[in-house]
PDB file of N, CA and C in Angstrom:
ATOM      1  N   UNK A   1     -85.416 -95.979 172.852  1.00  0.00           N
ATOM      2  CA  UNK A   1     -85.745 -97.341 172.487  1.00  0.00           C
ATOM      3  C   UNK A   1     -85.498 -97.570 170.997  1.00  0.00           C
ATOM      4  N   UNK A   2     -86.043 -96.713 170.227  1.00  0.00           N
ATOM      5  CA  UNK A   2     -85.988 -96.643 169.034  1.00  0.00           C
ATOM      6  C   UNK A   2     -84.665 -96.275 168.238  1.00  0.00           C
ATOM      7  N   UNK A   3     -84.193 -95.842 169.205  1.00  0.00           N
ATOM      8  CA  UNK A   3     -82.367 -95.428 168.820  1.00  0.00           C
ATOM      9  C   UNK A   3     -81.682 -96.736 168.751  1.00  0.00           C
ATOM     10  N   UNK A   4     -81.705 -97.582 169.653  1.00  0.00           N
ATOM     11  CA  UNK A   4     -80.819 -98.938 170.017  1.00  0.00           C
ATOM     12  C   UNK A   4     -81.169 -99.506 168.246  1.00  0.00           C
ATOM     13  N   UNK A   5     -82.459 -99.879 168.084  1.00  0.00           N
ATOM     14  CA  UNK A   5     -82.646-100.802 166.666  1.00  0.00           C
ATOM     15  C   UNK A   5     -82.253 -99.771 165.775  1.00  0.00           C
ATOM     16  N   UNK A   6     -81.969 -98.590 165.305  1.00  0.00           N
ATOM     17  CA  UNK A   6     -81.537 -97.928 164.371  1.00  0.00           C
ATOM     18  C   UNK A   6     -80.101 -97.958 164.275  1.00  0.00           C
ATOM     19  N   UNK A   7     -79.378 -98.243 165.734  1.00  0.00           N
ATOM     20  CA  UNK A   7     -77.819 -97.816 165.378  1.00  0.00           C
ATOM     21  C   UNK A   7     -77.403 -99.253 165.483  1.00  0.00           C
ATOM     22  N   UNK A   8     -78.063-100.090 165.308  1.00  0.00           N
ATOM     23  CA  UNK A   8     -77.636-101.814 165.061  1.00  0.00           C
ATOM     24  C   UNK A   8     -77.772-101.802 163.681  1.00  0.00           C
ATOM     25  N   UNK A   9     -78.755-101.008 162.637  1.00  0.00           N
ATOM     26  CA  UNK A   9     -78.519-101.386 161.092  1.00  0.00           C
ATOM     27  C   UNK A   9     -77.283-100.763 160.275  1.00  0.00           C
ATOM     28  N   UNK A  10     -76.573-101.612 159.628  1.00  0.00           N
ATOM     29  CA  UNK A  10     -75.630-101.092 158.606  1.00  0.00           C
ATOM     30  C   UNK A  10     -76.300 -99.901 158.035  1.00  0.00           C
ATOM     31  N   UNK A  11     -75.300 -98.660 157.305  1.00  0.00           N
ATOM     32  CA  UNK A  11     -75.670 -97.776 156.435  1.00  0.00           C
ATOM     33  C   UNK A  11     -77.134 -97.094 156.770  1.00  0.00           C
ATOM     34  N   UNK A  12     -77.715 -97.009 158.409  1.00  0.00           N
ATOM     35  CA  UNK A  12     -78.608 -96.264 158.450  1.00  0.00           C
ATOM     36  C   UNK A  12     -78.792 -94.970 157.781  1.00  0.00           C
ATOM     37  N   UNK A  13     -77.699 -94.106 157.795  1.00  0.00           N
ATOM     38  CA  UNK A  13     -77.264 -92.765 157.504  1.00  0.00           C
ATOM     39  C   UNK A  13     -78.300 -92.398 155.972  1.00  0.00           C
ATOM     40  N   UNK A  14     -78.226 -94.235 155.443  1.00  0.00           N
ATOM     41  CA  UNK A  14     -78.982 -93.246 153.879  1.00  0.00           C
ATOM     42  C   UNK A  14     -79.976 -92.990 153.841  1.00  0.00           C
ATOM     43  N   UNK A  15     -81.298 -93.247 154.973  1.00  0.00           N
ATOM     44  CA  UNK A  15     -82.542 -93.185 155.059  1.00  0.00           C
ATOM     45  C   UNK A  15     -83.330 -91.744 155.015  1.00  0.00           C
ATOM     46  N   UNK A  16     -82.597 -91.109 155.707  1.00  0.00           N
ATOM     47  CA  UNK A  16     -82.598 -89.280 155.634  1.00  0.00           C
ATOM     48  C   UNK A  16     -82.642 -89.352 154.334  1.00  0.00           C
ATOM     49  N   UNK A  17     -81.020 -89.351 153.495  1.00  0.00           N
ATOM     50  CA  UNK A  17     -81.156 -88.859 152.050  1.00  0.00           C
ATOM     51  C   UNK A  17     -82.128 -89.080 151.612  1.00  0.00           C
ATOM     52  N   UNK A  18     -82.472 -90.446 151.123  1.00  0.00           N
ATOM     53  CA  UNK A  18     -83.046 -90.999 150.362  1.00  0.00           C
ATOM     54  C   UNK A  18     -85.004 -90.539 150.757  1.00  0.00           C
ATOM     55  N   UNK A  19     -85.086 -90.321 152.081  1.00  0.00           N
ATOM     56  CA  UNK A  19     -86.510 -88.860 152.389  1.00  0.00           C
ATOM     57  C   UNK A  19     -86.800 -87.730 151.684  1.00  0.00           C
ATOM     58  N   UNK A  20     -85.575 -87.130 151.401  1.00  0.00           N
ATOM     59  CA  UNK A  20     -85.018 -86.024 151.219  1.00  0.00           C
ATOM     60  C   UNK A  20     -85.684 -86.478 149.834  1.00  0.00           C
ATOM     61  N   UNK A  21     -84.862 -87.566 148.997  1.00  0.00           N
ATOM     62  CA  UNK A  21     -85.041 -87.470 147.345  1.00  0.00           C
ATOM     63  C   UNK A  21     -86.259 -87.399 147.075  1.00  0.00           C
ATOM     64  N   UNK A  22     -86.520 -88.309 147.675  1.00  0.00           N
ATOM     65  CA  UNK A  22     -88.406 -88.696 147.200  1.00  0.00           C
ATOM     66  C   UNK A  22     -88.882 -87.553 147.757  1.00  0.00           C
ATOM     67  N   UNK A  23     -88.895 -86.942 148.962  1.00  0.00           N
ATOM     68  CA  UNK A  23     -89.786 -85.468 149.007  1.00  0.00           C
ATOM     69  C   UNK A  23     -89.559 -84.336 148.026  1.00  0.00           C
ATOM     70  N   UNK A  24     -88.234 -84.247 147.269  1.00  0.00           N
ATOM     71  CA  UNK A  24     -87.903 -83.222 146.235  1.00  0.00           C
ATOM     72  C   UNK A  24     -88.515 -84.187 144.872  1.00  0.00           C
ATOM     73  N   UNK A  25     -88.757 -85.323 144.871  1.00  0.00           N
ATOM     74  CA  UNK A  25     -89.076 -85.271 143.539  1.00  0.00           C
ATOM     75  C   UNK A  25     -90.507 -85.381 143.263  1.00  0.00           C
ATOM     76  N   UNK A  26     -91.237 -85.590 144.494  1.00  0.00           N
ATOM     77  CA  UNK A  26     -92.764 -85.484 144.837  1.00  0.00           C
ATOM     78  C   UNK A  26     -93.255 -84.142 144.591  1.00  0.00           C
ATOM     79  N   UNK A  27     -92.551 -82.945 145.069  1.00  0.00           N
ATOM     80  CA  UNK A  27     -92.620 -81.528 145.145  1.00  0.00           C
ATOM     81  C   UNK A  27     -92.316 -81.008 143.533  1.00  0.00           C
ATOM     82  N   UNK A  28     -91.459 -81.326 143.026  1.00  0.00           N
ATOM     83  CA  UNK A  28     -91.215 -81.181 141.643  1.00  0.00           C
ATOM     84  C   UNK A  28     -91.938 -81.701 140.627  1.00  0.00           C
ATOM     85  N   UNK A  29     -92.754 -82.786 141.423  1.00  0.00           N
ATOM     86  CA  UNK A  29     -93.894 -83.454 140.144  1.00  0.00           C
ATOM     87  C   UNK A  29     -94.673 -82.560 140.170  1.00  0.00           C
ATOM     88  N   UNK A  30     -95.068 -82.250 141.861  1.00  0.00           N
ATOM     89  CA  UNK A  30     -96.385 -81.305 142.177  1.00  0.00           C
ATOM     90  C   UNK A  30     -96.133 -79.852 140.888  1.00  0.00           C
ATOM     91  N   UNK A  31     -95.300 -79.530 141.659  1.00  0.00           N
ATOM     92  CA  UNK A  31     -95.033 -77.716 140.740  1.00  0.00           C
ATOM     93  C   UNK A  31     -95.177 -78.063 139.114  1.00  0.00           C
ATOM     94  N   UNK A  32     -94.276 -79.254 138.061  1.00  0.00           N
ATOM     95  CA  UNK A  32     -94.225 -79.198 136.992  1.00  0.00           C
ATOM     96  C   UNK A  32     -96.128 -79.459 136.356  1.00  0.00           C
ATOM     97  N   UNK A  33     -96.849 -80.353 137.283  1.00  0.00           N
ATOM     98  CA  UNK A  33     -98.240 -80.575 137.116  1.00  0.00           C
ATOM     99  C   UNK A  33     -98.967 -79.043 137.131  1.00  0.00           C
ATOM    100  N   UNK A  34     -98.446 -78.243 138.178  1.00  0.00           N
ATOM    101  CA  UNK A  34     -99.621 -77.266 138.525  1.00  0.00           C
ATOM    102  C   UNK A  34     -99.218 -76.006 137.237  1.00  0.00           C
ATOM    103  N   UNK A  35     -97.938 -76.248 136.423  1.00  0.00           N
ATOM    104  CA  UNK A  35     -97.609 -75.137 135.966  1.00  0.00           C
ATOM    105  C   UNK A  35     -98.224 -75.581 134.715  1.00  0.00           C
ATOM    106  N   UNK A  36     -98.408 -76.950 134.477  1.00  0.00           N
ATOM    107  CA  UNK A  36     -98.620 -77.505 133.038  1.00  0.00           C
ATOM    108  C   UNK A  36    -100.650 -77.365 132.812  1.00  0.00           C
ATOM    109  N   UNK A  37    -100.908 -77.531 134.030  1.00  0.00           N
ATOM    110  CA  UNK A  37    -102.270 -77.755 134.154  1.00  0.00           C
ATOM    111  C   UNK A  37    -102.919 -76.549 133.262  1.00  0.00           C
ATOM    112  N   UNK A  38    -104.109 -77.324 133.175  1.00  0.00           N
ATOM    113  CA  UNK A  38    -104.817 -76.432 132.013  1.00  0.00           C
ATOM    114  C   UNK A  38    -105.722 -75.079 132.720  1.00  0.00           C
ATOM    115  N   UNK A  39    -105.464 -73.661 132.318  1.00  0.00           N
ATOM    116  CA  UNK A  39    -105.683 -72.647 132.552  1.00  0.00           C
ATOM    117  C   UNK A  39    -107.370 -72.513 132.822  1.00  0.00           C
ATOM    118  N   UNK A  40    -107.843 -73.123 131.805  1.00  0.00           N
ATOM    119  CA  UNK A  40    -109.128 -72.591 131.255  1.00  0.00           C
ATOM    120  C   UNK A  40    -109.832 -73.773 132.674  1.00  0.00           C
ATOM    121  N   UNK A  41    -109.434 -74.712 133.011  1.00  0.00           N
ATOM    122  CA  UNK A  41    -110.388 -75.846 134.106  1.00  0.00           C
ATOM    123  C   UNK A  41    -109.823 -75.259 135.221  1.00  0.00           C
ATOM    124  N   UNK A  42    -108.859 -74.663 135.099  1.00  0.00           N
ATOM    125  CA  UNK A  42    -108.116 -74.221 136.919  1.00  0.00           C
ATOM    126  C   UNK A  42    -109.013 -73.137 137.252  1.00  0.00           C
ATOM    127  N   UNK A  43    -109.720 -72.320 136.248  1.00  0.00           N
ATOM    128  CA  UNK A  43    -110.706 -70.712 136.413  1.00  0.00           C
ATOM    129  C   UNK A  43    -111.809 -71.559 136.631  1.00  0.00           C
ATOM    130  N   UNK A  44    -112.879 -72.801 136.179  1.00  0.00           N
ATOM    131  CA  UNK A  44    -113.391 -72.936 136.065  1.00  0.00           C
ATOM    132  C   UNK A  44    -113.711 -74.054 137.482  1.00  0.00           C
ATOM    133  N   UNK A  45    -112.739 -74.180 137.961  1.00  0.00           N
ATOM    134  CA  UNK A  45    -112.578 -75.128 139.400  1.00  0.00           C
ATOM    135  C   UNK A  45    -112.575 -73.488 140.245  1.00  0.00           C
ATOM    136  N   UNK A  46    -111.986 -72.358 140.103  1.00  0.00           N
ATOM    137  CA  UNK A  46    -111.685 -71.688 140.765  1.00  0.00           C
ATOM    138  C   UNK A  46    -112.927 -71.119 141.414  1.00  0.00           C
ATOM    139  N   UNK A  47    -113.951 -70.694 140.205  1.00  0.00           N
ATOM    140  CA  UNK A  47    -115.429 -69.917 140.287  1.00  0.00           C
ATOM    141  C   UNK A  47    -116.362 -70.658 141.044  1.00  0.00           C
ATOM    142  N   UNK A  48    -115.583 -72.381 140.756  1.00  0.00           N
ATOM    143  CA  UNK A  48    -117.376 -72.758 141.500  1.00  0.00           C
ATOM    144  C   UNK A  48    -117.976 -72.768 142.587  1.00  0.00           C
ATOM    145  N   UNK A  49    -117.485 -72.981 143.701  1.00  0.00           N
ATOM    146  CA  UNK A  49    -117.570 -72.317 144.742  1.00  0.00           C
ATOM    147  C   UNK A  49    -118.312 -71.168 144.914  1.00  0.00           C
ATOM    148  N   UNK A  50    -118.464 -70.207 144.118  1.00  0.00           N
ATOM    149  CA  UNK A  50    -118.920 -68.856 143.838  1.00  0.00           C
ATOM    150  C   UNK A  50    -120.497 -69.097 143.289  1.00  0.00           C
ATOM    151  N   UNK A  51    -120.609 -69.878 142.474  1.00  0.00           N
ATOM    152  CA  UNK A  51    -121.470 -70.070 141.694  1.00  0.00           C
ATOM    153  C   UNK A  51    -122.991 -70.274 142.961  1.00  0.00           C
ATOM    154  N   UNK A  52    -124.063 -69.677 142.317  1.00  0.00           N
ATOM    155  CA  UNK A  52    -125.046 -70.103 142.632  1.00  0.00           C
ATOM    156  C   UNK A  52    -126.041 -71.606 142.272  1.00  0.00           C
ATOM    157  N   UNK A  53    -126.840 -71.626 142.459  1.00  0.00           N
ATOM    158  CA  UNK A  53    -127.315 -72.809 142.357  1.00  0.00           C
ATOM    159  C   UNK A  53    -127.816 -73.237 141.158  1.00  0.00           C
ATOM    160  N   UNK A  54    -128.260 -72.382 140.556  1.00  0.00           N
ATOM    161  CA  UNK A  54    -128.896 -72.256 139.088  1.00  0.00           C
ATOM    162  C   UNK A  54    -127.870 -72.170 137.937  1.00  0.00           C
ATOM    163  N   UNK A  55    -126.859 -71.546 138.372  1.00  0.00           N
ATOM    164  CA  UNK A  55    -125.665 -71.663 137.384  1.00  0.00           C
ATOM    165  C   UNK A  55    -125.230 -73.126 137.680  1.00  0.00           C
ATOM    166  N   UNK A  56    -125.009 -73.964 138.513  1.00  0.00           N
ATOM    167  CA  UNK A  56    -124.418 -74.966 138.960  1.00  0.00           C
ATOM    168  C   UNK A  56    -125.380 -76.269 138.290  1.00  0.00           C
ATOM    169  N   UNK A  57    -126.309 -76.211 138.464  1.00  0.00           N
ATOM    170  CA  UNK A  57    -127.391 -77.036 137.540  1.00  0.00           C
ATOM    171  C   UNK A  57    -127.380 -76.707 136.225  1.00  0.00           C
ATOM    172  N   UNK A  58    -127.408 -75.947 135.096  1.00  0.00           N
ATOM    173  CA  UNK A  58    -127.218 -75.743 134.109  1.00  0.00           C
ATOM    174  C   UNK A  58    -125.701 -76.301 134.021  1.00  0.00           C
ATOM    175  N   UNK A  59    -124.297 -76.082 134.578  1.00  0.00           N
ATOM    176  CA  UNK A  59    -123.457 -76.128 133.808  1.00  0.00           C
ATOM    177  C   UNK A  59    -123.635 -77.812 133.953  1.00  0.00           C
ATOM    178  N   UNK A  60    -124.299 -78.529 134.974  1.00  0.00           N
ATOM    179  CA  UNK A  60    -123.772 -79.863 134.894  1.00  0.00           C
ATOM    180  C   UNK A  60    -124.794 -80.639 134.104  1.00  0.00           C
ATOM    181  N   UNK A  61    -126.017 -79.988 133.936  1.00  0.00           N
ATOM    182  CA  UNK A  61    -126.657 -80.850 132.144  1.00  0.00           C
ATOM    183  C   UNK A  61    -125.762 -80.932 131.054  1.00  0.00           C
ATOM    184  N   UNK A  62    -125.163 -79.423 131.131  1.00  0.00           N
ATOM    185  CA  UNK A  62    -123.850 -79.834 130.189  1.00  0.00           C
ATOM    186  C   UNK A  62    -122.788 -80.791 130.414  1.00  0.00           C
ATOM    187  N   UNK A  63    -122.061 -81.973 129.680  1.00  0.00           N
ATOM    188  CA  UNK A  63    -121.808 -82.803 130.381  1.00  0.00           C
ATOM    189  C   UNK A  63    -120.396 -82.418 129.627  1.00  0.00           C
ATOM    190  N   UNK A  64    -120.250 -82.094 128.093  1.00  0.00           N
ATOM    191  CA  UNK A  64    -119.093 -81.952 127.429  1.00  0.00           C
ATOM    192  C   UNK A  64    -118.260 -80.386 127.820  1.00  0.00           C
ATOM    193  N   UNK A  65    -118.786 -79.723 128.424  1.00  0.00           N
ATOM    194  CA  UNK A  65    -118.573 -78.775 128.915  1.00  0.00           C
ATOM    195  C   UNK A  65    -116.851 -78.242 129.463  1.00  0.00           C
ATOM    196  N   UNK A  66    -116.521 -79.521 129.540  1.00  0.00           N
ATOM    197  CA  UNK A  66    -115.255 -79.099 130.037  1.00  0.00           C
ATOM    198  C   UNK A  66    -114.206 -80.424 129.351  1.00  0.00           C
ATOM    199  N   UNK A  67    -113.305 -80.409 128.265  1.00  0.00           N
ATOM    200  CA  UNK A  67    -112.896 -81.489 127.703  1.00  0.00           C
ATOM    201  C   UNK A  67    -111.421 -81.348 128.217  1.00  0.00           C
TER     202      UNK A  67
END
């Protein structure tokens, strides 16, 4: 069904590519963000999870704690 209205539009063919671009340049934002991202908040996102409850209340009175 969905074939008939696709092979009635001119220049369907570029819709793939143009998937293609935007998924490589979505993926390339992702990687250049995660490589740029800051070390010291990525350990500190990493631990909390870990953290107990008492550590978790103390760090968040601190409010400047993480700039």
């Amino acid at each position: 069904m969905f074939s008939n209205y696709l092979s009635s539009i001119k220049d369907v063919s570029i819709f793939p590519i143009i998937g293609i671009i935007i998924f490589f340049l979505v993926f390339i934002f992702v990687i250049i963000k995660i490589i740029r991202a800051d070390k010291k908040y990525l350990t500190k996102m990493e631990n909390l999870p870990l953290e107990d409850d008492n550590e978790l209340k103390t760090n968040s009175e601190n409010k400047n704690e993480i700039e």
